[in-house]
PDB file of N, CA and C in Angstrom:
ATOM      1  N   UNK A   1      92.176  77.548  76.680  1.00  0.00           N
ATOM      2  CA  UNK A   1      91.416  76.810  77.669  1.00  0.00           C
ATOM      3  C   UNK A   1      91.626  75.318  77.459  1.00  0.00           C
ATOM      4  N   UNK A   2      91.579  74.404  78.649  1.00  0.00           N
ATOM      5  CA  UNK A   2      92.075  73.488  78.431  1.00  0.00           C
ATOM      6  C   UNK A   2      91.151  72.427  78.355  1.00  0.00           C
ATOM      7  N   UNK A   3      90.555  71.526  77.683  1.00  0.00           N
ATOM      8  CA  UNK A   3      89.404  70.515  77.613  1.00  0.00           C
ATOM      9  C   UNK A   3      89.363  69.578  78.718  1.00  0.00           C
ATOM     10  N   UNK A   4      88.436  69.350  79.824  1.00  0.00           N
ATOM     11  CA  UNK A   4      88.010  68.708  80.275  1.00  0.00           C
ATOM     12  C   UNK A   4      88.083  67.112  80.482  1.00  0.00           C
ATOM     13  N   UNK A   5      88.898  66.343  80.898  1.00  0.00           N
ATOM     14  CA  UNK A   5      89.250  65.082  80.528  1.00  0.00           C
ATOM     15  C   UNK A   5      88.356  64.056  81.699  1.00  0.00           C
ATOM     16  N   UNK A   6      87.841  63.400  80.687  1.00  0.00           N
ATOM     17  CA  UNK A   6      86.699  62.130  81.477  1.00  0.00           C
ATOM     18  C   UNK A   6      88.085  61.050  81.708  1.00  0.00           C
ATOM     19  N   UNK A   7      89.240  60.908  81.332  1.00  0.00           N
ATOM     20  CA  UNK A   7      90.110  59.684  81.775  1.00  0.00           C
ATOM     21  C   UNK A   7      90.569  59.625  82.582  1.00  0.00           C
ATOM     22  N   UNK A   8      90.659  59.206  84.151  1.00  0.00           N
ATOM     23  CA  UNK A   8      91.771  59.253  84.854  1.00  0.00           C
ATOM     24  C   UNK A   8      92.606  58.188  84.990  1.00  0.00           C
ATOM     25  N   UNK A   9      93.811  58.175  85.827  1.00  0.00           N
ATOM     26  CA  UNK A   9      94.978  57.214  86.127  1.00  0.00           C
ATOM     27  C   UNK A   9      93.741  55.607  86.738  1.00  0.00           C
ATOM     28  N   UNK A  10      94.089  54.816  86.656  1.00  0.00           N
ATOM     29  CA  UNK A  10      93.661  53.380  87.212  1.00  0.00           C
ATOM     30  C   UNK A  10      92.449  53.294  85.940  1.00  0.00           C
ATOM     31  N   UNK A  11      91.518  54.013  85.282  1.00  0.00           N
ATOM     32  CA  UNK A  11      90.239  53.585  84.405  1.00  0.00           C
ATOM     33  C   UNK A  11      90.637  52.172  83.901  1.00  0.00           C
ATOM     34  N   UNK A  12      90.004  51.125  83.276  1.00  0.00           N
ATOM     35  CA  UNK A  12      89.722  50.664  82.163  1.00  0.00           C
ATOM     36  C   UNK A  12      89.403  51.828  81.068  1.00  0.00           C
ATOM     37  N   UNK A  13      89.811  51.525  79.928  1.00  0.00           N
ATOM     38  CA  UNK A  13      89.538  51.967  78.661  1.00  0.00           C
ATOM     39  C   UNK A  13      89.443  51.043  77.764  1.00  0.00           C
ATOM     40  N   UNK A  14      88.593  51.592  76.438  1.00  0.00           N
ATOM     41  CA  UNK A  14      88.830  50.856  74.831  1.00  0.00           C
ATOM     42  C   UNK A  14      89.149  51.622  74.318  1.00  0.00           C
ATOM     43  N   UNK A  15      90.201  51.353  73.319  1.00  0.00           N
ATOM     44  CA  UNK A  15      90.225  51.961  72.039  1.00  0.00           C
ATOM     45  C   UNK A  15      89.170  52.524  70.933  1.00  0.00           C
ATOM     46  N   UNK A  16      88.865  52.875  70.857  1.00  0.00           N
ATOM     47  CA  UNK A  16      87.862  53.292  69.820  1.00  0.00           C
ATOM     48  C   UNK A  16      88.179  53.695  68.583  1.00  0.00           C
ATOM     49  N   UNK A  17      89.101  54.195  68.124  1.00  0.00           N
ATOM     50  CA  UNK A  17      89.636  54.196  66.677  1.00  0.00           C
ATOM     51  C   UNK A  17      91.418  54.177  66.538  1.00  0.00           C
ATOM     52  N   UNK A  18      91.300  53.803  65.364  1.00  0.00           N
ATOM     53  CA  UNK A  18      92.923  53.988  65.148  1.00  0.00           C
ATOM     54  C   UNK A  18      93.899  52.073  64.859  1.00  0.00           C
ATOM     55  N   UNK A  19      95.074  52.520  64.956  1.00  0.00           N
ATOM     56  CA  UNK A  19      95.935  50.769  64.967  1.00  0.00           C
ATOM     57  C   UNK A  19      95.517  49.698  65.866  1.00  0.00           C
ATOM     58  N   UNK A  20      94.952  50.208  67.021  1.00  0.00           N
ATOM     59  CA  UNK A  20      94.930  49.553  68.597  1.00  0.00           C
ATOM     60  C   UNK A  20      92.818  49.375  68.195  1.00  0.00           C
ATOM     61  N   UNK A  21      92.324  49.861  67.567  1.00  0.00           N
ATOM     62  CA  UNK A  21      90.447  49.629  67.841  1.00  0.00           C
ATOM     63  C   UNK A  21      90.447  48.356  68.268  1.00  0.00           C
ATOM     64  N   UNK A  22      89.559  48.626  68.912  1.00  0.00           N
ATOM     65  CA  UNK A  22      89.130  47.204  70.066  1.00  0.00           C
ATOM     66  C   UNK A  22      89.907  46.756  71.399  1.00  0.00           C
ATOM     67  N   UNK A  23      91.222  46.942  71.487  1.00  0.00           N
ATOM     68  CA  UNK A  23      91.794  46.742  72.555  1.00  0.00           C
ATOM     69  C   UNK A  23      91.617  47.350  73.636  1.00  0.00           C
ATOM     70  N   UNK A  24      91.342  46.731  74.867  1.00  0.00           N
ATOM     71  CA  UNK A  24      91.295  47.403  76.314  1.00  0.00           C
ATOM     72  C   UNK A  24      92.504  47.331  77.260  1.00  0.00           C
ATOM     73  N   UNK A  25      92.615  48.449  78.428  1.00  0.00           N
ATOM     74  CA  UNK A  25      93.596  48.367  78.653  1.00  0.00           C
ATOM     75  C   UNK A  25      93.436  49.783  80.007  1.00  0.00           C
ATOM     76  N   UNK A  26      94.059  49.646  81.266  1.00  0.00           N
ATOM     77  CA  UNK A  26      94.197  49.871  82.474  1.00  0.00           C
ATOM     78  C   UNK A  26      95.197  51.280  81.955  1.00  0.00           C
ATOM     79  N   UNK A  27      94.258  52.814  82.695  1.00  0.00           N
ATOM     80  CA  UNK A  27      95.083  53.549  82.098  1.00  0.00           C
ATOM     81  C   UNK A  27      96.266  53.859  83.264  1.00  0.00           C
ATOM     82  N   UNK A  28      97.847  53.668  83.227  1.00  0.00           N
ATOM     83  CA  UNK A  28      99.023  54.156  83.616  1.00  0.00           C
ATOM     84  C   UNK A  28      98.870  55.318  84.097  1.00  0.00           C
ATOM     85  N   UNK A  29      98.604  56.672  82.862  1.00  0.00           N
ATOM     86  CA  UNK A  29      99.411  57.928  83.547  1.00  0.00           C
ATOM     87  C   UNK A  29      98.153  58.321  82.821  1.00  0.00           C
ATOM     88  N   UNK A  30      98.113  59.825  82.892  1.00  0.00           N
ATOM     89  CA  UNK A  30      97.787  60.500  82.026  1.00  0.00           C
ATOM     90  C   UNK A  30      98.439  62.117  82.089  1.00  0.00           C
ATOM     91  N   UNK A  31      98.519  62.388  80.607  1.00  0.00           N
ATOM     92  CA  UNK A  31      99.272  64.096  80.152  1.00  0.00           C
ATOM     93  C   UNK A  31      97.951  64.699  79.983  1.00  0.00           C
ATOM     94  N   UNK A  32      97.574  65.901  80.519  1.00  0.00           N
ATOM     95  CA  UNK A  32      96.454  66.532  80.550  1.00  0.00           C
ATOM     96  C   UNK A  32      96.727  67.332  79.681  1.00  0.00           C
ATOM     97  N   UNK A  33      98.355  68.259  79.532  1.00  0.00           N
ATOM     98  CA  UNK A  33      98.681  69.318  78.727  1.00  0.00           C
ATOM     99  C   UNK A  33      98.760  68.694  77.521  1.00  0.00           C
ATOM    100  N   UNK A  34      99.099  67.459  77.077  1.00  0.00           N
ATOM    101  CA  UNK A  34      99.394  67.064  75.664  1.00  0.00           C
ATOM    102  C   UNK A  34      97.990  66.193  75.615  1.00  0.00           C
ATOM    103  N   UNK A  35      96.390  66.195  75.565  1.00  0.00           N
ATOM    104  CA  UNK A  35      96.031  65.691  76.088  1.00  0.00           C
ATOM    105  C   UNK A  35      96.142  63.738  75.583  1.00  0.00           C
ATOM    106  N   UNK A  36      96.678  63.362  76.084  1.00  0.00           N
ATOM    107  CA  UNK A  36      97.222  61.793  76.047  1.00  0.00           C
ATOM    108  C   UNK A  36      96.994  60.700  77.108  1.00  0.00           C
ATOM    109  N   UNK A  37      97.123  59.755  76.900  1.00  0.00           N
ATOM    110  CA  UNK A  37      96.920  59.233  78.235  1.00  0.00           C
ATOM    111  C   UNK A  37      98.096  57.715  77.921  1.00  0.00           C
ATOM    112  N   UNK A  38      98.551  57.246  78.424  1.00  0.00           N
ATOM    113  CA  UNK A  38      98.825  56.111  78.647  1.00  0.00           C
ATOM    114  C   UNK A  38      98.549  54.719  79.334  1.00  0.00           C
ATOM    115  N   UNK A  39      98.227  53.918  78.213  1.00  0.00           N
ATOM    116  CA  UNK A  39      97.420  52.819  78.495  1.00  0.00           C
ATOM    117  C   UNK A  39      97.855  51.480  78.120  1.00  0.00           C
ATOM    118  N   UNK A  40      98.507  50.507  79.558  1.00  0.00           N
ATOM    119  CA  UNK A  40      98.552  48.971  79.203  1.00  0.00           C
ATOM    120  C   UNK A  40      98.839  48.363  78.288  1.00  0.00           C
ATOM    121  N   UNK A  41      99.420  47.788  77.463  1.00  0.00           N
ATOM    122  CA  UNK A  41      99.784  47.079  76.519  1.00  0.00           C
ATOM    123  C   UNK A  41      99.249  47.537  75.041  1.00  0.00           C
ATOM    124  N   UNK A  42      98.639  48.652  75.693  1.00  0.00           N
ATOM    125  CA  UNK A  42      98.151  49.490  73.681  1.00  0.00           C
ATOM    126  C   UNK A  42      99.151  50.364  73.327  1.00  0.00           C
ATOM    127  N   UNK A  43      99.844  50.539  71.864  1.00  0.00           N
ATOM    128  CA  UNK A  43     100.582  51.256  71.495  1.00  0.00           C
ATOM    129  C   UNK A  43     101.709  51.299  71.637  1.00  0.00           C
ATOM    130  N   UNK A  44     102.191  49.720  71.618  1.00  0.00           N
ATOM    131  CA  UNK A  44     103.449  49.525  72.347  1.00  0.00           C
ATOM    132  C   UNK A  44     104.493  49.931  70.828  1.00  0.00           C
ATOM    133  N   UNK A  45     105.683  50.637  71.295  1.00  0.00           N
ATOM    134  CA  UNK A  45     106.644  50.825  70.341  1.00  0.00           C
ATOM    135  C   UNK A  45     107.915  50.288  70.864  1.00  0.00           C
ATOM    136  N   UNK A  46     108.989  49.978  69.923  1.00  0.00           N
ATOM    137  CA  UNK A  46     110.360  49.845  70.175  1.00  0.00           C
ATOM    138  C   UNK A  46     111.333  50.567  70.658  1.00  0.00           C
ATOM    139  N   UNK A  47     111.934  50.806  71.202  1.00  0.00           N
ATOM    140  CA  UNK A  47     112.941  51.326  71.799  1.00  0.00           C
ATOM    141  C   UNK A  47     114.185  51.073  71.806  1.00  0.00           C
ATOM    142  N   UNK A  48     115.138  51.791  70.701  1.00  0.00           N
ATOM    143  CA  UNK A  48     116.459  51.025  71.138  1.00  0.00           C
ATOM    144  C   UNK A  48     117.307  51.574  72.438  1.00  0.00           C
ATOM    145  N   UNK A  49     117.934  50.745  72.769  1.00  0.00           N
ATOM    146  CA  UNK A  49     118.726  51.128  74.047  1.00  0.00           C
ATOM    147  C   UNK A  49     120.409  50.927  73.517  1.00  0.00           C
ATOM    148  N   UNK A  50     121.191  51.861  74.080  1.00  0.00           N
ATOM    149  CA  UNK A  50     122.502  51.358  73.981  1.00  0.00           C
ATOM    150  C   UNK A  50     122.552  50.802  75.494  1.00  0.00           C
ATOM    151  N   UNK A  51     123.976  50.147  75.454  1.00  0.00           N
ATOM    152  CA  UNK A  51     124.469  49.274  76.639  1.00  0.00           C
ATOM    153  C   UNK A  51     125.099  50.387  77.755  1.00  0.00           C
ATOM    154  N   UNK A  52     124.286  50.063  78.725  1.00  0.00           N
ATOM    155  CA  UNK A  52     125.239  51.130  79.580  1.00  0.00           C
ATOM    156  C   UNK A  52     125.203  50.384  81.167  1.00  0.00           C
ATOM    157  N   UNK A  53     125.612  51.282  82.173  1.00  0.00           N
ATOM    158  CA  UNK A  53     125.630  50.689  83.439  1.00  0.00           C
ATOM    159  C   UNK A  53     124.468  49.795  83.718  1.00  0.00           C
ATOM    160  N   UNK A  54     123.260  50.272  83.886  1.00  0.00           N
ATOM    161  CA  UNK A  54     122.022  49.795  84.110  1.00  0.00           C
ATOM    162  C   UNK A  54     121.908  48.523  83.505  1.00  0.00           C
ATOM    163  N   UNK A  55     121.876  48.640  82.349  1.00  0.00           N
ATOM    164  CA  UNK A  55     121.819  47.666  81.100  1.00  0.00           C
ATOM    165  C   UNK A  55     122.777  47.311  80.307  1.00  0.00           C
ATOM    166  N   UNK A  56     123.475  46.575  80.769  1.00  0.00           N
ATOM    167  CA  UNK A  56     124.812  46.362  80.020  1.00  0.00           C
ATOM    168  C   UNK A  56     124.364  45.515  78.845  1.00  0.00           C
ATOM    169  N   UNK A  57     123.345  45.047  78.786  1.00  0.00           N
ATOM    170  CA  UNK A  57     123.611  44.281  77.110  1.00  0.00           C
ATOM    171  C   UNK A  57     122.614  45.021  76.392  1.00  0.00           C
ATOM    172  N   UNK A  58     121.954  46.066  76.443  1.00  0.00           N
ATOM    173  CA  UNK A  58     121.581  46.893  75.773  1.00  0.00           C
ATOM    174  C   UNK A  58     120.233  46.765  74.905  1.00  0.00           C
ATOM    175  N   UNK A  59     119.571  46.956  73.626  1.00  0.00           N
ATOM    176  CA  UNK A  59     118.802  46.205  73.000  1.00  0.00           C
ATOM    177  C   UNK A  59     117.610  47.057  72.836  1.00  0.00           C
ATOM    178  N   UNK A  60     116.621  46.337  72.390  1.00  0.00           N
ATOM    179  CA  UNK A  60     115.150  46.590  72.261  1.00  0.00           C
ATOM    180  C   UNK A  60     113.862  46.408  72.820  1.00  0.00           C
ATOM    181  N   UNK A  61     113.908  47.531  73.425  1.00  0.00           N
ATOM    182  CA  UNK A  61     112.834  47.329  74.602  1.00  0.00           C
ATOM    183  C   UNK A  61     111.291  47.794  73.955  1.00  0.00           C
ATOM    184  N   UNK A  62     110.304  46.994  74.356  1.00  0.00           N
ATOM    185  CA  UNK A  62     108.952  47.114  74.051  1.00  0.00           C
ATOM    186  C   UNK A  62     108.422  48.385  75.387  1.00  0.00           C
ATOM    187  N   UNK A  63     107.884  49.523  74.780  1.00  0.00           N
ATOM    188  CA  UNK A  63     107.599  49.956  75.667  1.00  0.00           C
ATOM    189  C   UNK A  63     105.959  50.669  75.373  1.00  0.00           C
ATOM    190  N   UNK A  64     105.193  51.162  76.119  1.00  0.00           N
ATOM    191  CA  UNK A  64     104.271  51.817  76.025  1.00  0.00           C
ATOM    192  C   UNK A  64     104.307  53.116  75.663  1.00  0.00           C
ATOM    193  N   UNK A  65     103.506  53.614  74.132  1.00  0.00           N
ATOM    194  CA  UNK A  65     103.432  55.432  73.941  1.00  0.00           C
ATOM    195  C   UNK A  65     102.116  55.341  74.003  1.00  0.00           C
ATOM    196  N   UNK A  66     102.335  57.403  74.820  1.00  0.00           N
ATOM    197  CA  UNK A  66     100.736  57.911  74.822  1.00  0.00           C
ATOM    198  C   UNK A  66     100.017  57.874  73.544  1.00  0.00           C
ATOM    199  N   UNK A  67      98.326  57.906  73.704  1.00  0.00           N
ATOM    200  CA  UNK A  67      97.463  57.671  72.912  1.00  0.00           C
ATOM    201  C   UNK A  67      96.930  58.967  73.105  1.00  0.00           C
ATOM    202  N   UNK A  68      95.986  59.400  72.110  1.00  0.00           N
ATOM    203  CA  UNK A  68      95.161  60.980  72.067  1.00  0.00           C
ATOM    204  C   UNK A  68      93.587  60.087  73.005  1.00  0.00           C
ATOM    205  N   UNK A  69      93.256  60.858  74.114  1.00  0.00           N
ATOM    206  CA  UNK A  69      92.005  60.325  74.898  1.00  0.00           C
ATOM    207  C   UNK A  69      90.722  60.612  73.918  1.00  0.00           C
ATOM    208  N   UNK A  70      91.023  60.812  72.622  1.00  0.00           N
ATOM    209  CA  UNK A  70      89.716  61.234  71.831  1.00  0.00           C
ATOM    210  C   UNK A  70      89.689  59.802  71.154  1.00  0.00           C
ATOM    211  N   UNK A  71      90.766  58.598  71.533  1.00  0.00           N
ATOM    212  CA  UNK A  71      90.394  57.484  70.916  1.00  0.00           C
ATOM    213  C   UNK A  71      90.068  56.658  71.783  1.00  0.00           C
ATOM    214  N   UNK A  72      90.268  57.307  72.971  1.00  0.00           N
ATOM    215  CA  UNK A  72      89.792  55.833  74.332  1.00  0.00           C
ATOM    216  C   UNK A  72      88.561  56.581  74.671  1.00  0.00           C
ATOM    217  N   UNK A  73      87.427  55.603  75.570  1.00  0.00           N
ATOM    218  CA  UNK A  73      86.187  55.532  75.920  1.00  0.00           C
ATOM    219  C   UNK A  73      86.836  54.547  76.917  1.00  0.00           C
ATOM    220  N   UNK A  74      85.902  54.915  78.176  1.00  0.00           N
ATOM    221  CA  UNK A  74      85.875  54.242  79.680  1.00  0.00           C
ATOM    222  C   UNK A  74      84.737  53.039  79.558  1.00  0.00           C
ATOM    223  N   UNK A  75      85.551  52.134  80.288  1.00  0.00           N
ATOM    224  CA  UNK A  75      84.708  51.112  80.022  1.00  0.00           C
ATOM    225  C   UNK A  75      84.404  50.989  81.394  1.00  0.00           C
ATOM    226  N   UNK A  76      82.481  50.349  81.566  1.00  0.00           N
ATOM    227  CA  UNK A  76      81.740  50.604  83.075  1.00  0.00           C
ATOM    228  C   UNK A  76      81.986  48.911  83.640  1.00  0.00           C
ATOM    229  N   UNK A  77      81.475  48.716  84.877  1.00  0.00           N
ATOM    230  CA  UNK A  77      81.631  47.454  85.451  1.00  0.00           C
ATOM    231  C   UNK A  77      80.967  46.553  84.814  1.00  0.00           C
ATOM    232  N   UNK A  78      80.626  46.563  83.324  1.00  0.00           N
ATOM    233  CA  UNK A  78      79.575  45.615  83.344  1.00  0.00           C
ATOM    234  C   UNK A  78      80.701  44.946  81.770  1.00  0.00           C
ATOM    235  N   UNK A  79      81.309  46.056  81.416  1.00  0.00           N
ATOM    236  CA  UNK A  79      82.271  45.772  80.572  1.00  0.00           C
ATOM    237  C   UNK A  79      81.816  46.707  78.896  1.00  0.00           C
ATOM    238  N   UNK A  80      80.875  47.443  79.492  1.00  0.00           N
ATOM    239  CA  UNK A  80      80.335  48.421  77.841  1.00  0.00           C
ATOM    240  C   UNK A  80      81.183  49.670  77.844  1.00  0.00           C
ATOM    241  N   UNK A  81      82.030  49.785  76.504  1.00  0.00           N
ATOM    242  CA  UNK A  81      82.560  50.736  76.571  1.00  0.00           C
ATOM    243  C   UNK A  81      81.362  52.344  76.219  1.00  0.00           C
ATOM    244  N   UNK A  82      81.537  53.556  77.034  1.00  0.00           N
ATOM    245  CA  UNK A  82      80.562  54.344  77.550  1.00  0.00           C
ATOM    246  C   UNK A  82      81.262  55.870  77.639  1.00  0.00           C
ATOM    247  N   UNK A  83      79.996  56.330  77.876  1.00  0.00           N
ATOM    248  CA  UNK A  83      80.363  58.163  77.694  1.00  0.00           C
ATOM    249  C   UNK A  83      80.358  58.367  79.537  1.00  0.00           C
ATOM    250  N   UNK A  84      81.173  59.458  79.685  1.00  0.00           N
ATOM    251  CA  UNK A  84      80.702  59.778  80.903  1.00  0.00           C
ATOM    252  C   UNK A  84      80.289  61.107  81.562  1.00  0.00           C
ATOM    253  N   UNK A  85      79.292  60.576  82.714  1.00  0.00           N
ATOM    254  CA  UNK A  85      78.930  62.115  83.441  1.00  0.00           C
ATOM    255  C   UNK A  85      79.150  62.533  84.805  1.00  0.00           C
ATOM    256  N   UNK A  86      78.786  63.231  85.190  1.00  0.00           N
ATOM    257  CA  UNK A  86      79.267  63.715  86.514  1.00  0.00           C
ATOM    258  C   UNK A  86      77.822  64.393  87.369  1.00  0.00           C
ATOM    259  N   UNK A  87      77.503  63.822  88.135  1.00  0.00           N
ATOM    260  CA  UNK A  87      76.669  64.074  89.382  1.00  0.00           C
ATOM    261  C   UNK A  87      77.238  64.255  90.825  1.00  0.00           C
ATOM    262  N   UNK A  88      75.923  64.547  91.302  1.00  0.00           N
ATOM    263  CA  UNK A  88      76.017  64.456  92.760  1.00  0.00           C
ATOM    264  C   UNK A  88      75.424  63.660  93.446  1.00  0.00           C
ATOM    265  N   UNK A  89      75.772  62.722  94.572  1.00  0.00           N
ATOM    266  CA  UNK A  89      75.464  62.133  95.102  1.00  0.00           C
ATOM    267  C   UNK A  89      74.202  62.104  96.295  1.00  0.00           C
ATOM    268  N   UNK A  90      74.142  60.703  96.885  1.00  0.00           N
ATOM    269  CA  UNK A  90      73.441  61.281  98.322  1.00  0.00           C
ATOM    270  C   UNK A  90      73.692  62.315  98.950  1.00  0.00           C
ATOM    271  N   UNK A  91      75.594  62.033  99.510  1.00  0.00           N
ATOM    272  CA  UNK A  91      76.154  62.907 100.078  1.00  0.00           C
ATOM    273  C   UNK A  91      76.064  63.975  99.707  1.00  0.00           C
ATOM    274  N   UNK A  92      76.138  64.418  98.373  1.00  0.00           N
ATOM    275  CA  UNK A  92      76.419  66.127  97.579  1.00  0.00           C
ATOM    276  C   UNK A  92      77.720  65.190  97.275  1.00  0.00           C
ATOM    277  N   UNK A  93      78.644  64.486  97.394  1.00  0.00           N
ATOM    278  CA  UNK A  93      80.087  64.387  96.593  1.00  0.00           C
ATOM    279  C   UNK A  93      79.955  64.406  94.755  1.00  0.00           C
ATOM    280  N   UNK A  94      80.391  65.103  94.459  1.00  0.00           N
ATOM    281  CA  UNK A  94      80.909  64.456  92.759  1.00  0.00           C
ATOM    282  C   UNK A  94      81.278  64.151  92.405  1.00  0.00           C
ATOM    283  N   UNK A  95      80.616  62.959  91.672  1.00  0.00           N
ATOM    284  CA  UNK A  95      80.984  61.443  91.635  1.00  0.00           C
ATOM    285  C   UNK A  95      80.755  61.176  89.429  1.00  0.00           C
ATOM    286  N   UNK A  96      81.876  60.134  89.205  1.00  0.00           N
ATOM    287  CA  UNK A  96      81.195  60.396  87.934  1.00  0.00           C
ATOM    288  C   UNK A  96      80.572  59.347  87.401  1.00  0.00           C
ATOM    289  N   UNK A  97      79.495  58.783  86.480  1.00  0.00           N
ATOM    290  CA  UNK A  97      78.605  57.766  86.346  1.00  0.00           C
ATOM    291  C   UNK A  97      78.410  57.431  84.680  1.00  0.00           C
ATOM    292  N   UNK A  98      78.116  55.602  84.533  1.00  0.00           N
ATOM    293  CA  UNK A  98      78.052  55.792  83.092  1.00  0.00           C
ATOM    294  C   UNK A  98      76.701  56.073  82.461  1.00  0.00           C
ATOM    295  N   UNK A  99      76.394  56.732  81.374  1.00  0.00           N
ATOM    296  CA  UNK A  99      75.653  57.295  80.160  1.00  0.00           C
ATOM    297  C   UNK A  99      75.052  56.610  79.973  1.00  0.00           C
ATOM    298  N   UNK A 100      75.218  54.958  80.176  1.00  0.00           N
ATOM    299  CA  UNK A 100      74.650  53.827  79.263  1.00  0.00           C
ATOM    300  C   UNK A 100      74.369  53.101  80.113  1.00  0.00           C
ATOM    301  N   UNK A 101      74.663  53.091  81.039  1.00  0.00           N
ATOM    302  CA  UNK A 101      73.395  52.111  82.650  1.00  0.00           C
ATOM    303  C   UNK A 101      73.431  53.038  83.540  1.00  0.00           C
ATOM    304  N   UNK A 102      74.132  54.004  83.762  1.00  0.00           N
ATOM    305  CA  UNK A 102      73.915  54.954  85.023  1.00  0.00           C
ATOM    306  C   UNK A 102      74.892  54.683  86.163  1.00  0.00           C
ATOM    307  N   UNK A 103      75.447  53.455  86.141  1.00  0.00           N
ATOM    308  CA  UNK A 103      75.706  53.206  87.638  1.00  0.00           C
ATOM    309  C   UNK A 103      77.130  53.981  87.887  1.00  0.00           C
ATOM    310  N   UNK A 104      77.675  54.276  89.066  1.00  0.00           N
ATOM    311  CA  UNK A 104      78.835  54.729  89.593  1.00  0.00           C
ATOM    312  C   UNK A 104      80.005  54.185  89.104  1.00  0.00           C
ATOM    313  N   UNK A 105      81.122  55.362  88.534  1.00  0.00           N
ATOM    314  CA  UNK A 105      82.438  54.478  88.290  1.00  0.00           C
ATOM    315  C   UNK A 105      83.327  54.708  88.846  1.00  0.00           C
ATOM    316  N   UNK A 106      84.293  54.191  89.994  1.00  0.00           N
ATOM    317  CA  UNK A 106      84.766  54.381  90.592  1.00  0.00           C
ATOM    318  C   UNK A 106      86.349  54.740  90.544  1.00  0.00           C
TER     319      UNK A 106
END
């Protein structure tokens, strides 16, 4: 069974433990099966490249690796990084909201 993931693509996140604690950062993608997510300028690694068509002078590229989502926490509009839940709305839509002021995160 597969765990439930509070992160989606566009969130803010923080880090919460690990090399990167404290850094925030706009999440890219996310791997649900590996559960990971990729996030903004956290976890950036090296990359060598050889020279080829694309890139003829080849080199070391800074790039972004996935993070485990058990170290990021969503951060709400007010800027507190937070747990999250899931309600229903006026409408009946389900919508999800933060833990720690309540309000809607969009």
């Amino acid at each position: 069974m597969q765990a439930k993931l509070h992160i989606k693509k566009g969130d803010t996140v923080k880090v919460i433990a690990g090399n990167e604690k404290g850094s925030q950062g706009k999440v890219l993608e996310v791997y649900p099966e590996k559960l990971r997510a990729l996030v903004e300028g956290v976890n950036m690694v090296s990359k060598h490249t050889k020279p080829n068509a694309a890139n003829p002078q080849g080199g070391i590229l800074k790039k972004e690796a996935p993070i485990h989502i058990s170290n990021l926490m969503v951060v709400d509009g007010k800027g507190n990084a937070t747990r999250i839940g899931r309600k229903r709305d006026e409408k009946g839509k389900l919508v999800r909201y933060s833990k720690k002021t309540g309000e809607v995160i969009k």
